[in-house]
C-alpha atoms as a PDB file:
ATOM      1  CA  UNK A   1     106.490 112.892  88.500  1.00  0.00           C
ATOM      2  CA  UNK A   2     103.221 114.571  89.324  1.00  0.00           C
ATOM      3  CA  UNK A   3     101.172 113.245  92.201  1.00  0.00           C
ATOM      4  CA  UNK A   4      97.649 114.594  92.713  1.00  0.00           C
ATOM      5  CA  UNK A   5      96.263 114.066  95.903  1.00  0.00           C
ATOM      6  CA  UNK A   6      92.823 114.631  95.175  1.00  0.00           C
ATOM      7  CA  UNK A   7      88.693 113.648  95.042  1.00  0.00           C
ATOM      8  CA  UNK A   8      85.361 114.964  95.611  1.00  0.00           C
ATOM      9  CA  UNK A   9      84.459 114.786  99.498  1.00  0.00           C
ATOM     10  CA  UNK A  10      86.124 117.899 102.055  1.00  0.00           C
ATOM     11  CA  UNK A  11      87.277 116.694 105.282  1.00  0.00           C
ATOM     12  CA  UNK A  12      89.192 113.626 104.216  1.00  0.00           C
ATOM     13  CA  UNK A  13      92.554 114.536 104.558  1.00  0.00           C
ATOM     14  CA  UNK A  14      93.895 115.588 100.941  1.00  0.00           C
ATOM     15  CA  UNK A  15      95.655 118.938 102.120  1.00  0.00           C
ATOM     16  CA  UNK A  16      97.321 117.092 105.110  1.00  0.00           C
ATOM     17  CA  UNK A  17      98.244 113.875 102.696  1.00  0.00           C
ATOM     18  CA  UNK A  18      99.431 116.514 100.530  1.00  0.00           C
ATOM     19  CA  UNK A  19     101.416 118.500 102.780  1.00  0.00           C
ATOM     20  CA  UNK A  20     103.094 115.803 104.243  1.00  0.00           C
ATOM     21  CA  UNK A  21     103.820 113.565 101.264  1.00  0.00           C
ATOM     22  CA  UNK A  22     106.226 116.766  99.726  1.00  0.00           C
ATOM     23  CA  UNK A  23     108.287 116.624 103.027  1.00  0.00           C
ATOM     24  CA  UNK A  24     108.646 113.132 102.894  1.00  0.00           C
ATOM     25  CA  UNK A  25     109.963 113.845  99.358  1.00  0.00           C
ATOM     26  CA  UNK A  26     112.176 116.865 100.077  1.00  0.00           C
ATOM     27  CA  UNK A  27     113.272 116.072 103.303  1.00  0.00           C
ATOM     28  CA  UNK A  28     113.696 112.097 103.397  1.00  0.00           C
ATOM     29  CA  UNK A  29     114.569 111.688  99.804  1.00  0.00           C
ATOM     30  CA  UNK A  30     116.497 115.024  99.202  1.00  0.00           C
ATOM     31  CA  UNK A  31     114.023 115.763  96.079  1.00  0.00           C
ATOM     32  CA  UNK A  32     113.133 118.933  94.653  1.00  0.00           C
ATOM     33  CA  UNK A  33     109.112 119.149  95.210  1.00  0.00           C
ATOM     34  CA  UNK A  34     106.367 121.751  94.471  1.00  0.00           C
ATOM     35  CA  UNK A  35     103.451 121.786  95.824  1.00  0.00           C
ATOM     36  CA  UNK A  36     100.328 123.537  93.848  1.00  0.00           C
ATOM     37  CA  UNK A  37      97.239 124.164  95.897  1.00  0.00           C
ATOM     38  CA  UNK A  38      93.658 124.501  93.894  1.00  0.00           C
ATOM     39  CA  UNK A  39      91.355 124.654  96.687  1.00  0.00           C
ATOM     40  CA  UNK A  40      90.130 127.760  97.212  1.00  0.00           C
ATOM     41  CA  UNK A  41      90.587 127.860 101.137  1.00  0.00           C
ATOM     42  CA  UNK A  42      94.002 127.857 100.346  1.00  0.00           C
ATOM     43  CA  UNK A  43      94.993 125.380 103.330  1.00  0.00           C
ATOM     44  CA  UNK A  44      98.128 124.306 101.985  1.00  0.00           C
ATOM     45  CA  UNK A  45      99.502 127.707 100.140  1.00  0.00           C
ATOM     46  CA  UNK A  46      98.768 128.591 104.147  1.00  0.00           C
ATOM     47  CA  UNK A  47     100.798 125.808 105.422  1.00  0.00           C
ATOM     48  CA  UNK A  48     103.489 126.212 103.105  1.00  0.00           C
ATOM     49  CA  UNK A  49     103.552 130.055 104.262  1.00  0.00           C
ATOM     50  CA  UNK A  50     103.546 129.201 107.913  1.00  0.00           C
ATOM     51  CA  UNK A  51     106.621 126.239 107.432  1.00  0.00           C
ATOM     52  CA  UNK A  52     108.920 128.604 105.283  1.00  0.00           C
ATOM     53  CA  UNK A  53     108.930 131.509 107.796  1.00  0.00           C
ATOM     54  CA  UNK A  54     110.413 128.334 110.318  1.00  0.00           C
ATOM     55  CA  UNK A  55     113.736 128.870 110.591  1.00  0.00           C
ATOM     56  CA  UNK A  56     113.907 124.767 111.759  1.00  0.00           C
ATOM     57  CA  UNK A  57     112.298 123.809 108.612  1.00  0.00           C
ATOM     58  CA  UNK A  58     113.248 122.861 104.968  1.00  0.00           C
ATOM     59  CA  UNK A  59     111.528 125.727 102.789  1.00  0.00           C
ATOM     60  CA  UNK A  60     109.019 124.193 100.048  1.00  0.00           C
ATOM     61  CA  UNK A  61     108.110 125.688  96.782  1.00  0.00           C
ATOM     62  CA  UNK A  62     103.861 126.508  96.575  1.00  0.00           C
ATOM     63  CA  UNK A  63     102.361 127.990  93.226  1.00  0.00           C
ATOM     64  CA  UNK A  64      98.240 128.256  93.655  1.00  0.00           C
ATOM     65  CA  UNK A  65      96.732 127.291  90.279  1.00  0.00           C
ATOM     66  CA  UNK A  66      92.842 126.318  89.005  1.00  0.00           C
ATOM     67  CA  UNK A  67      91.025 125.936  85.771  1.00  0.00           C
ATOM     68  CA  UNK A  68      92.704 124.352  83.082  1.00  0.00           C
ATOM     69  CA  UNK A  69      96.227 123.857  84.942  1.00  0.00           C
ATOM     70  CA  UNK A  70      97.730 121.070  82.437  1.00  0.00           C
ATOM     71  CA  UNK A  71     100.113 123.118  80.863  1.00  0.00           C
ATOM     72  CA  UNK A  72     101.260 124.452  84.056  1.00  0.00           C
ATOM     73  CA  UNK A  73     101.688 121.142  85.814  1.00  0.00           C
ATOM     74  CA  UNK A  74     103.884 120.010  82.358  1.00  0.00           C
ATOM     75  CA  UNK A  75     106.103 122.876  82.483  1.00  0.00           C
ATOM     76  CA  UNK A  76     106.736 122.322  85.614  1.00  0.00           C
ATOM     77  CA  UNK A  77     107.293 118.969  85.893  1.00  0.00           C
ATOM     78  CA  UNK A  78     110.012 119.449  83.729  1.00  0.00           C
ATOM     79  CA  UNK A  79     111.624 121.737  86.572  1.00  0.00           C
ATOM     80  CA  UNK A  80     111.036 119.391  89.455  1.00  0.00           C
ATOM     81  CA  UNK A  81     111.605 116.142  90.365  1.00  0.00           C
ATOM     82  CA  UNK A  82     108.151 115.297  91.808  1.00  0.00           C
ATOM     83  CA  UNK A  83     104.803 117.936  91.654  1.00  0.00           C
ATOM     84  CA  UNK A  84     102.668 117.140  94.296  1.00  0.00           C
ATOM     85  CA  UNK A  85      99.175 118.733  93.442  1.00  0.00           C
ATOM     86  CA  UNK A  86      96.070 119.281  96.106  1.00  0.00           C
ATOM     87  CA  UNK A  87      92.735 119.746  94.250  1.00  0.00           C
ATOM     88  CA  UNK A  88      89.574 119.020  95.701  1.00  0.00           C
ATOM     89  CA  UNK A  89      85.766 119.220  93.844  1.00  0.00           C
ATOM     90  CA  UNK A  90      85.717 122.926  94.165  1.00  0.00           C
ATOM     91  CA  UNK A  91      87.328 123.111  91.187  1.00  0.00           C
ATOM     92  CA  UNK A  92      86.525 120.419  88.948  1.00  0.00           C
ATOM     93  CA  UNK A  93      88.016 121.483  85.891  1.00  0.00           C
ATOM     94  CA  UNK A  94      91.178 121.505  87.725  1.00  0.00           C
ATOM     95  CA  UNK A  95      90.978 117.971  89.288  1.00  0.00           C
ATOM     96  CA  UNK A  96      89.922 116.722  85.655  1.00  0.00           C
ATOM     97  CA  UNK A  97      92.815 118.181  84.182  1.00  0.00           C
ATOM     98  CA  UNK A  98      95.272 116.854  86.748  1.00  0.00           C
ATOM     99  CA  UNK A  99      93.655 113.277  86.445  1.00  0.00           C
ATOM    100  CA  UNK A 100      94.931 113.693  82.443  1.00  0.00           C
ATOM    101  CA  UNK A 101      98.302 114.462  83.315  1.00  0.00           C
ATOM    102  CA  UNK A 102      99.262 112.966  86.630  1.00  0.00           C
ATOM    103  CA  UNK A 103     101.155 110.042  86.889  1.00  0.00           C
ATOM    104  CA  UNK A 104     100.167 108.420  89.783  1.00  0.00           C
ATOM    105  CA  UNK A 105      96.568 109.659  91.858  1.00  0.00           C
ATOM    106  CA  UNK A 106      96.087 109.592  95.385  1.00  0.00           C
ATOM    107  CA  UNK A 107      92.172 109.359  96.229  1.00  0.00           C
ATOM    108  CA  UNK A 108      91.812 110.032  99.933  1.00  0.00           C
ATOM    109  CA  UNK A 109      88.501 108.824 101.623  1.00  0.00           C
ATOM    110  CA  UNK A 110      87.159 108.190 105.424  1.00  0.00           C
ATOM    111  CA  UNK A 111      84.942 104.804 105.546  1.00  0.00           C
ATOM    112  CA  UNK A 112      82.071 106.643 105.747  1.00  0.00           C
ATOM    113  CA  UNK A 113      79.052 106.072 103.815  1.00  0.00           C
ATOM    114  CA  UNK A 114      79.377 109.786 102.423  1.00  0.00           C
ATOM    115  CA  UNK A 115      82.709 109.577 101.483  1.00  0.00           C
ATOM    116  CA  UNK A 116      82.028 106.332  99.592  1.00  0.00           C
ATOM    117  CA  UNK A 117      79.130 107.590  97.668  1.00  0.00           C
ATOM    118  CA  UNK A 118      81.695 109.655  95.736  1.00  0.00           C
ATOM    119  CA  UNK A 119      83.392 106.242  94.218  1.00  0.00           C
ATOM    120  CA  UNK A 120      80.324 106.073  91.553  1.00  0.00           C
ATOM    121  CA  UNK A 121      81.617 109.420  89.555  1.00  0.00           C
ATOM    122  CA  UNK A 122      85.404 109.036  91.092  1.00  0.00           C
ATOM    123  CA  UNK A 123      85.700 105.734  89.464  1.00  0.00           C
ATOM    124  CA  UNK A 124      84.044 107.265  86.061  1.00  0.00           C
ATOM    125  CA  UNK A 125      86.177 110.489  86.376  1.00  0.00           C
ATOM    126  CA  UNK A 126      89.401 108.272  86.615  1.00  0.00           C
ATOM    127  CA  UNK A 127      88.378 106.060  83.838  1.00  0.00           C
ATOM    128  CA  UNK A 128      87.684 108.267  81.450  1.00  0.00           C
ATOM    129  CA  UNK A 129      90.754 110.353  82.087  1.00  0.00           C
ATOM    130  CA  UNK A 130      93.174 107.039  81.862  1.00  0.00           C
ATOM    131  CA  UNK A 131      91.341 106.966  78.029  1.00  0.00           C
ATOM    132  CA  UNK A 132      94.085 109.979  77.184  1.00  0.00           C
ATOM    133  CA  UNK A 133      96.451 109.035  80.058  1.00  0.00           C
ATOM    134  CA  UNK A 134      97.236 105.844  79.861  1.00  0.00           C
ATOM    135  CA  UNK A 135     100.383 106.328  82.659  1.00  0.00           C
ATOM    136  CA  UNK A 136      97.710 107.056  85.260  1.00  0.00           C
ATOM    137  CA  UNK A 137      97.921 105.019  88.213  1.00  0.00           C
ATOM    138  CA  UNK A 138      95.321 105.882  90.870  1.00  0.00           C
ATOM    139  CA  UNK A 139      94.240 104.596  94.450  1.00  0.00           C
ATOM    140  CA  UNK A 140      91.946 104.909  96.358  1.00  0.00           C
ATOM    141  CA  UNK A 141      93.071 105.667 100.571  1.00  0.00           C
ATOM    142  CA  UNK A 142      91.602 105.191 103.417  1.00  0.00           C
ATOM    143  CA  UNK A 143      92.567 107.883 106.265  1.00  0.00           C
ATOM    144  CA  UNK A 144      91.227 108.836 109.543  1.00  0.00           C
ATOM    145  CA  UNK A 145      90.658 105.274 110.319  1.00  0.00           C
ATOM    146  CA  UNK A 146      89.214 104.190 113.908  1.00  0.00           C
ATOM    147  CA  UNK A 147      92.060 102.180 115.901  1.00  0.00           C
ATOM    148  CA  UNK A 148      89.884 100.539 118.545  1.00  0.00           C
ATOM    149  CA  UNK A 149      89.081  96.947 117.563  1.00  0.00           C
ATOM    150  CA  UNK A 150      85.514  97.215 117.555  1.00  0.00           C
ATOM    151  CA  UNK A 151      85.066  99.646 114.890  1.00  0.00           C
ATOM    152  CA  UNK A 152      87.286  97.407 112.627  1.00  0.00           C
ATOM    153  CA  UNK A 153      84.630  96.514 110.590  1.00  0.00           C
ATOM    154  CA  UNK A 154      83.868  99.397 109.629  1.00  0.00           C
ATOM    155  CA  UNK A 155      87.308  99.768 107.981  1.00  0.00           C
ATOM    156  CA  UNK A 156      86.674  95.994 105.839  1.00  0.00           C
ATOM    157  CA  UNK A 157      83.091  96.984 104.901  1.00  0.00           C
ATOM    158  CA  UNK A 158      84.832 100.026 103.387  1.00  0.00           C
ATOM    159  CA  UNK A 159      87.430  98.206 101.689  1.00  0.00           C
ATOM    160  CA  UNK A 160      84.854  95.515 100.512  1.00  0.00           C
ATOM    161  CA  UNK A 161      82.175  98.040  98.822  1.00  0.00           C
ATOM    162  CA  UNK A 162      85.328  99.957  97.397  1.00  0.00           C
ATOM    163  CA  UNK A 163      86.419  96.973  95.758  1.00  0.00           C
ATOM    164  CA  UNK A 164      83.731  96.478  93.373  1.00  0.00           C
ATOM    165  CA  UNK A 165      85.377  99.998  91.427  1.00  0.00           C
ATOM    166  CA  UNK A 166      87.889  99.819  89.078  1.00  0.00           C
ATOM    167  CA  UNK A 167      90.507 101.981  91.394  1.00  0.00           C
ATOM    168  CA  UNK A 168      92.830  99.329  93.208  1.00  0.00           C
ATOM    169  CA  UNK A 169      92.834 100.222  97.233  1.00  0.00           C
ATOM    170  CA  UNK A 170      96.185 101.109  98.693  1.00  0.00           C
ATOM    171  CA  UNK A 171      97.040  98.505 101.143  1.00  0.00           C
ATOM    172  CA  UNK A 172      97.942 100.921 104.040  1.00  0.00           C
ATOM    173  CA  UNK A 173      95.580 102.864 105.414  1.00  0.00           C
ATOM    174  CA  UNK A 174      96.092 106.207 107.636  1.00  0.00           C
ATOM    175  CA  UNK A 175      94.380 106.124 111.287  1.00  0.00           C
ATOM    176  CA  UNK A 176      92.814 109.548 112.905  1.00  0.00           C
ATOM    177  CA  UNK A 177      95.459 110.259 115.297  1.00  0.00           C
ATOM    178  CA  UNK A 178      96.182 114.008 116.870  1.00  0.00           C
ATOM    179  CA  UNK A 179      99.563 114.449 115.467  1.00  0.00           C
ATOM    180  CA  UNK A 180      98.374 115.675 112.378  1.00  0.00           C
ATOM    181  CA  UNK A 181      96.627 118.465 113.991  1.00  0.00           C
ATOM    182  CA  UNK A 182      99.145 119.249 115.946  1.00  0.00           C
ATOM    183  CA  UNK A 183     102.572 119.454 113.414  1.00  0.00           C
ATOM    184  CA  UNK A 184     100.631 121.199 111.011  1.00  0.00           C
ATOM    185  CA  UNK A 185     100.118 123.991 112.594  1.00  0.00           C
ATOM    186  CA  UNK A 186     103.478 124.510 112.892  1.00  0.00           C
ATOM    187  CA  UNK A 187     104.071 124.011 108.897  1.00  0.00           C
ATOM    188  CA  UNK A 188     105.889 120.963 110.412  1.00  0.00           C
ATOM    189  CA  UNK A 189     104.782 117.023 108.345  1.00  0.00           C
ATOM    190  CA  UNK A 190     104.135 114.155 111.178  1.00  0.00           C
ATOM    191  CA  UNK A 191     107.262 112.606 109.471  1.00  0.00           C
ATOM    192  CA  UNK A 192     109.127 115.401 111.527  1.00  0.00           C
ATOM    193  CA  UNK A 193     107.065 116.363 114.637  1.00  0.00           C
ATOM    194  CA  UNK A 194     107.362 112.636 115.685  1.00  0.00           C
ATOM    195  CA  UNK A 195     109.265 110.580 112.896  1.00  0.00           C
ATOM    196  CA  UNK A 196     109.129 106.970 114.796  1.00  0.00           C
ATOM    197  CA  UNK A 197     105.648 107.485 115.788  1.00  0.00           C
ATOM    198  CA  UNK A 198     102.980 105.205 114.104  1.00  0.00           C
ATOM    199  CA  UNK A 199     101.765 107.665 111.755  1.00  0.00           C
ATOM    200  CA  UNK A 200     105.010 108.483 110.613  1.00  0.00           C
ATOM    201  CA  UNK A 201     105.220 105.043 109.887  1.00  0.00           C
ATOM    202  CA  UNK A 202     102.030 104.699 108.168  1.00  0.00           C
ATOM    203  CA  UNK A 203     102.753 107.515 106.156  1.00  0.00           C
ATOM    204  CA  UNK A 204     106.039 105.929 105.083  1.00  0.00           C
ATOM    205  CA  UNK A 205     104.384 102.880 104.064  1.00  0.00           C
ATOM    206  CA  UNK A 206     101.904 104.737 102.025  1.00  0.00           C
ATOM    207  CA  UNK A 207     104.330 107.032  99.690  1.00  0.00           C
ATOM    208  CA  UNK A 208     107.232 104.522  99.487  1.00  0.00           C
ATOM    209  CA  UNK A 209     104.679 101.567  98.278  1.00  0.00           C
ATOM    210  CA  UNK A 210     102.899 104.076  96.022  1.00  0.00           C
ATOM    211  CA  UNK A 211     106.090 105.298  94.063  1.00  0.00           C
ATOM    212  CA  UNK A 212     107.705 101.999  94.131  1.00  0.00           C
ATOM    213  CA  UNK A 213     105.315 100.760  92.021  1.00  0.00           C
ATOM    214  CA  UNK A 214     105.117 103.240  89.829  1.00  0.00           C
ATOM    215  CA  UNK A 215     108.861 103.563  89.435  1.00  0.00           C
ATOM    216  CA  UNK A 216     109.217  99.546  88.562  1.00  0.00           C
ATOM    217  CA  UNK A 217     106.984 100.327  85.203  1.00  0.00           C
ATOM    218  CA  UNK A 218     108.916 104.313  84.900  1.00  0.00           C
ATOM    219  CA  UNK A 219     112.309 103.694  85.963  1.00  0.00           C
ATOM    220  CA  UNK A 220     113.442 107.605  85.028  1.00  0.00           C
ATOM    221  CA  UNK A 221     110.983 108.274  88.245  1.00  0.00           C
ATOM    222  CA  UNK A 222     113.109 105.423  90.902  1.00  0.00           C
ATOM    223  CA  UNK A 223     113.895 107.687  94.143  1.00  0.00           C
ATOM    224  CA  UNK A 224     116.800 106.209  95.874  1.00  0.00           C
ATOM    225  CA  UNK A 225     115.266 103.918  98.928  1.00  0.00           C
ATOM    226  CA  UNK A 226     117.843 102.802 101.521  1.00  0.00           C
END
């Protein structure tokens, strides 16, 4: 199965959602998982780096791609079980050609006004991709969330103007919380630095929900959940 975590705004969390959603895979559902970084900065070929010279940590395959990477992401999804692939607006071409080959798209955004400006051409990227890639199943995320109850609102008037897209919301959202910081620079995922903590569980939610779905229209892709 490839996965693109992806969109067109920095700062919103697709190298982290990225990083962590292969460990959940390869260390939670004993999977075989590569990762393939197109951003430039190279923040999760980085990661990777820094987590498979930890002797406490599961190693995780990391190929850096751009351009036209569809071939690539074919051939090897055909070696592993799920392809997890990070591409931000840097390098368009490359998060086009994912969007026409991925199977299920992960569309991270803060509810900020920015961030939601980029729905107009997200929503008309992802449309016209799903016109040769009809398997496509995107959705739109909400991460770095407030969690104090006053700035709840901001989080619904998000949710409301992102509903009038075409890209269905994911019903769990992902709230700012330190942890992420913190584990990464370790090459550690949340899911292991602190796996009851809340954003462990949040981040649980998110990828189990996500591939369930998919997997009850592409059974070949169901991943064993206890």
């Amino acid at each position: 199965m490839i996965i693109l975590v992806g969109g067109e705004k920095g700062g919103s969390g697709k190298s982290c959602i990225a990083q962590n959603l292969a460990t959940y895979l390869a260390v939670e559902k004993v999977a075989t998982v590569l990762l393939v970084d197109c951003d430039i900065q190279g923040t999760t070929a980085d990661w990777t780096q820094v987590r498979n010279n930890n002797l406490n940590a599961l190693p995780i395959d990391c190929v850096q791609l751009n351009g036209k990477i569809r071939n690539h992401l074919l051939g090897y999804n055909s070696q592993y079980q799920f392809v997890i692939v990070d591409c931000g607006a840097q390098d368009l071409l490359a998060l086009r050609s994912t969007l026409s080959t991925a199977h299920v798209a992960l569309l991270p955004m803060r509810p900020k006004r920015r961030d939601l400006k980029t729905l107009v051409h997200l929503d008309e990227m992802v449309n016209s991709c799903k016109l040769v890639n009809q398997q496509l199943q995107a959705h739109i995320v909400f991460t770095q969330c407030p969690s104090q109850p006053k700035q709840q609102s901001r989080i619904s008037n998000a949710k409301q103007t992102a509903s009038l897209y075409d890209i269905p919301i994911a019903a769990d959202i992902l709230h700012e919380r330190h942890i992420y910081d913190d584990s990464e620079a370790s090459g550690l995922s949340v899911i292991e630095s602190e796996p009851k903590g809340k954003a462990a569980d949040e981040l649980r939610n998110l990828f189990s929900d996500v591939i369930r779905q998919h997997s009850a229209q592409s059974p070949e892709f169901s991943v064993h959940y206890a």
